[in-house]
Protein backbone atom coordinates (compact mmCIF):
# COMPACT_ATOMS: atom_id res chain seq x y z
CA UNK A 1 -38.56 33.65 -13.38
CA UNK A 2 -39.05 34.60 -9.74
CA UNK A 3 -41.98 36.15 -8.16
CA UNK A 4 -41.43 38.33 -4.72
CA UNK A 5 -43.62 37.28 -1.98
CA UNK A 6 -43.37 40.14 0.95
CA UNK A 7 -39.06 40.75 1.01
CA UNK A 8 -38.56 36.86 -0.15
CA UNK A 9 -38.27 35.94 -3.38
CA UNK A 10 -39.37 32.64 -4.73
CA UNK A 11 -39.14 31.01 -8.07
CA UNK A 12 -41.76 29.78 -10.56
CA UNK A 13 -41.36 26.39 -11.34
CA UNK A 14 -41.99 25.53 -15.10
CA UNK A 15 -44.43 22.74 -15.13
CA UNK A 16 -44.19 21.66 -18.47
CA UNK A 17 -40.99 19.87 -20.26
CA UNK A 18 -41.31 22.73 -22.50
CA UNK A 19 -41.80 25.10 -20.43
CA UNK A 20 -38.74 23.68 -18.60
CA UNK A 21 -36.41 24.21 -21.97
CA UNK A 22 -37.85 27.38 -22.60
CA UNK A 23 -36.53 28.81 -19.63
CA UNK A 24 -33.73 26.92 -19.24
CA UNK A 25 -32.74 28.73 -23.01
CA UNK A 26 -33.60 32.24 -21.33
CA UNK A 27 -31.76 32.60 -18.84
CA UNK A 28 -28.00 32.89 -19.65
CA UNK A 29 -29.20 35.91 -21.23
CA UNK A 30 -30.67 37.11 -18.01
CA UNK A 31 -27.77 35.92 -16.11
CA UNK A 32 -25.56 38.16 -18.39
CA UNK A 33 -27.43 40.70 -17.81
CA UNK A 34 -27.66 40.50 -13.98
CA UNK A 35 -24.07 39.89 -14.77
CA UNK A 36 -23.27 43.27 -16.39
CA UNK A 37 -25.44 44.87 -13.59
CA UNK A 38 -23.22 43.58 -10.79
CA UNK A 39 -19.90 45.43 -12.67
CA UNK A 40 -21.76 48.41 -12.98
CA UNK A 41 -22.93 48.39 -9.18
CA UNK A 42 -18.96 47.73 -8.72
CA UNK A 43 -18.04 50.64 -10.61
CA UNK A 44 -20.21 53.16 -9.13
CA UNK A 45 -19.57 51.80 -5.36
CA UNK A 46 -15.69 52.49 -6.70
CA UNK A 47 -16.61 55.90 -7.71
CA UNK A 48 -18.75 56.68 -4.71
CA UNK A 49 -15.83 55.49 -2.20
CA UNK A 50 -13.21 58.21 -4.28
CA UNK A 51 -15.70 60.43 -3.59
CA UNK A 52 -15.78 59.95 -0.20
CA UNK A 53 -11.97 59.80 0.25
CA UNK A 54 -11.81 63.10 -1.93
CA UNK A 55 -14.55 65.04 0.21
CA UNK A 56 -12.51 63.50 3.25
CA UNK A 57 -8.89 64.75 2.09
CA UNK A 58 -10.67 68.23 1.48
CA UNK A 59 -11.94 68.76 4.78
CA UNK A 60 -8.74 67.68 6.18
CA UNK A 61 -6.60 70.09 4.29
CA UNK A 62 -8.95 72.78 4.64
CA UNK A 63 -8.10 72.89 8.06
CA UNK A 64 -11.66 72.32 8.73
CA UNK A 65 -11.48 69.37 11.31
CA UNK A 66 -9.97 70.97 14.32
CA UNK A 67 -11.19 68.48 17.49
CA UNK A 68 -9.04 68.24 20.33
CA UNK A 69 -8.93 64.77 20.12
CA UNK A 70 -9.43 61.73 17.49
CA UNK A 71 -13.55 61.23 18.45
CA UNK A 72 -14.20 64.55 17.84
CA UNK A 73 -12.42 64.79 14.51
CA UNK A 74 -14.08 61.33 13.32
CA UNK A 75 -17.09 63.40 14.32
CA UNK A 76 -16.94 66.46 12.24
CA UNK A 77 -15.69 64.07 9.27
CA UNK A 78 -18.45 62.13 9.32
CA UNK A 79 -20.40 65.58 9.63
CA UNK A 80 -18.88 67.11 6.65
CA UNK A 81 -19.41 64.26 4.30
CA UNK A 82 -22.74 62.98 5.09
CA UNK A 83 -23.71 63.72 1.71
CA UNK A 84 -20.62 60.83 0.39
CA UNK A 85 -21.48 58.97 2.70
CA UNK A 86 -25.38 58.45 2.31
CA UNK A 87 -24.24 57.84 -1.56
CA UNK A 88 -21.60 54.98 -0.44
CA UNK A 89 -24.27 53.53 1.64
CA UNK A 90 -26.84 53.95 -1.45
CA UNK A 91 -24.49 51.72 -3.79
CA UNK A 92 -23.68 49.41 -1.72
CA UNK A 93 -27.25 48.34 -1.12
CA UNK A 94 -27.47 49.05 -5.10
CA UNK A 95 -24.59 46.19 -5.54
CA UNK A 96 -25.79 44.05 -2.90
CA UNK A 97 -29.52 43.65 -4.90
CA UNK A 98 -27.59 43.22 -8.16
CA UNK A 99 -25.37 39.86 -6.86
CA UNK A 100 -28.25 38.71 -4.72
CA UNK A 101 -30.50 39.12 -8.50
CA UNK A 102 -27.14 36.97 -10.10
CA UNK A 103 -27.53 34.16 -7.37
CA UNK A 104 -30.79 34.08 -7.72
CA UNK A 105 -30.85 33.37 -11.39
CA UNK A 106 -27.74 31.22 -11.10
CA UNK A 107 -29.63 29.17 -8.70
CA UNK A 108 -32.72 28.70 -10.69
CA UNK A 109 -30.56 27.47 -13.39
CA UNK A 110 -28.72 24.86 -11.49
CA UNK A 111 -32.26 23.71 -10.13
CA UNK A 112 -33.69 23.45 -14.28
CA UNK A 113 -30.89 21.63 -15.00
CA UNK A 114 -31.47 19.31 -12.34
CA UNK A 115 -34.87 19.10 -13.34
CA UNK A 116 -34.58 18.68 -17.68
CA UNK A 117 -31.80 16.18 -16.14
CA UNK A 118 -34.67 14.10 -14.68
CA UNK A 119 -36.88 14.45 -17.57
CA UNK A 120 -34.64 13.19 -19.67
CA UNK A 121 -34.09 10.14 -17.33
């Protein structure tokens, strides 16, 4: 389990041997699940980047980017797709949270099992 303190989050350490199990048996469930979030991040930051390309070929064969020069028509593409873009930007911040969540969890697993490992000792 982690707690957020400010924009860092930290973990709550178990401090019972039970306590230690207990969460040691919950989270591969959580880690599939943080799992299954990360492919679905994937597969909308896929879907917003054909977006982007679509809105992109469109205003190119529209004839609507006409700048003399390659500045200019890198400016009135970024112009006409603001919209695909903010949404590209929006999922991949949405992916980034989900893998940093995975890590997280994957981390505080490694660290129970280092723990229950010195328990057992």
């Amino acid at each position: 389990m982690t707690q957020t303190t400010g924009e860092v989050k930290t973990m709550d350490i178990p401090s019972t041997k039970e306590a230690v199990i207990g969460r040691l048996l919950a989270l591969p469930a959580e880690i599939a699940g943080a799992e299954r979030d990360v492919l679905a991040q994937n597969e909308r930051l896929a879907e917003m980047e054909c977006e982007l390309t679509a809105a992109s070929d469109q205003a190119y064969l529209t004839d609507r980017i006409d700048g003399k020069n390659a500045e200019l028509r890198a400016a009135q593409l970024r112009q006409m797709t603001q919209n695909e873009q903010q949404a590209d930007w929006e999922a991949r911040l949405s992916r980034a949270a989900a893998m940093s969540r995975l890590t997280i969890l994957r981390t505080e697993l490694d660290a129970l099992r280092s723990v229950a490992g010195l328990l057992a000792s």
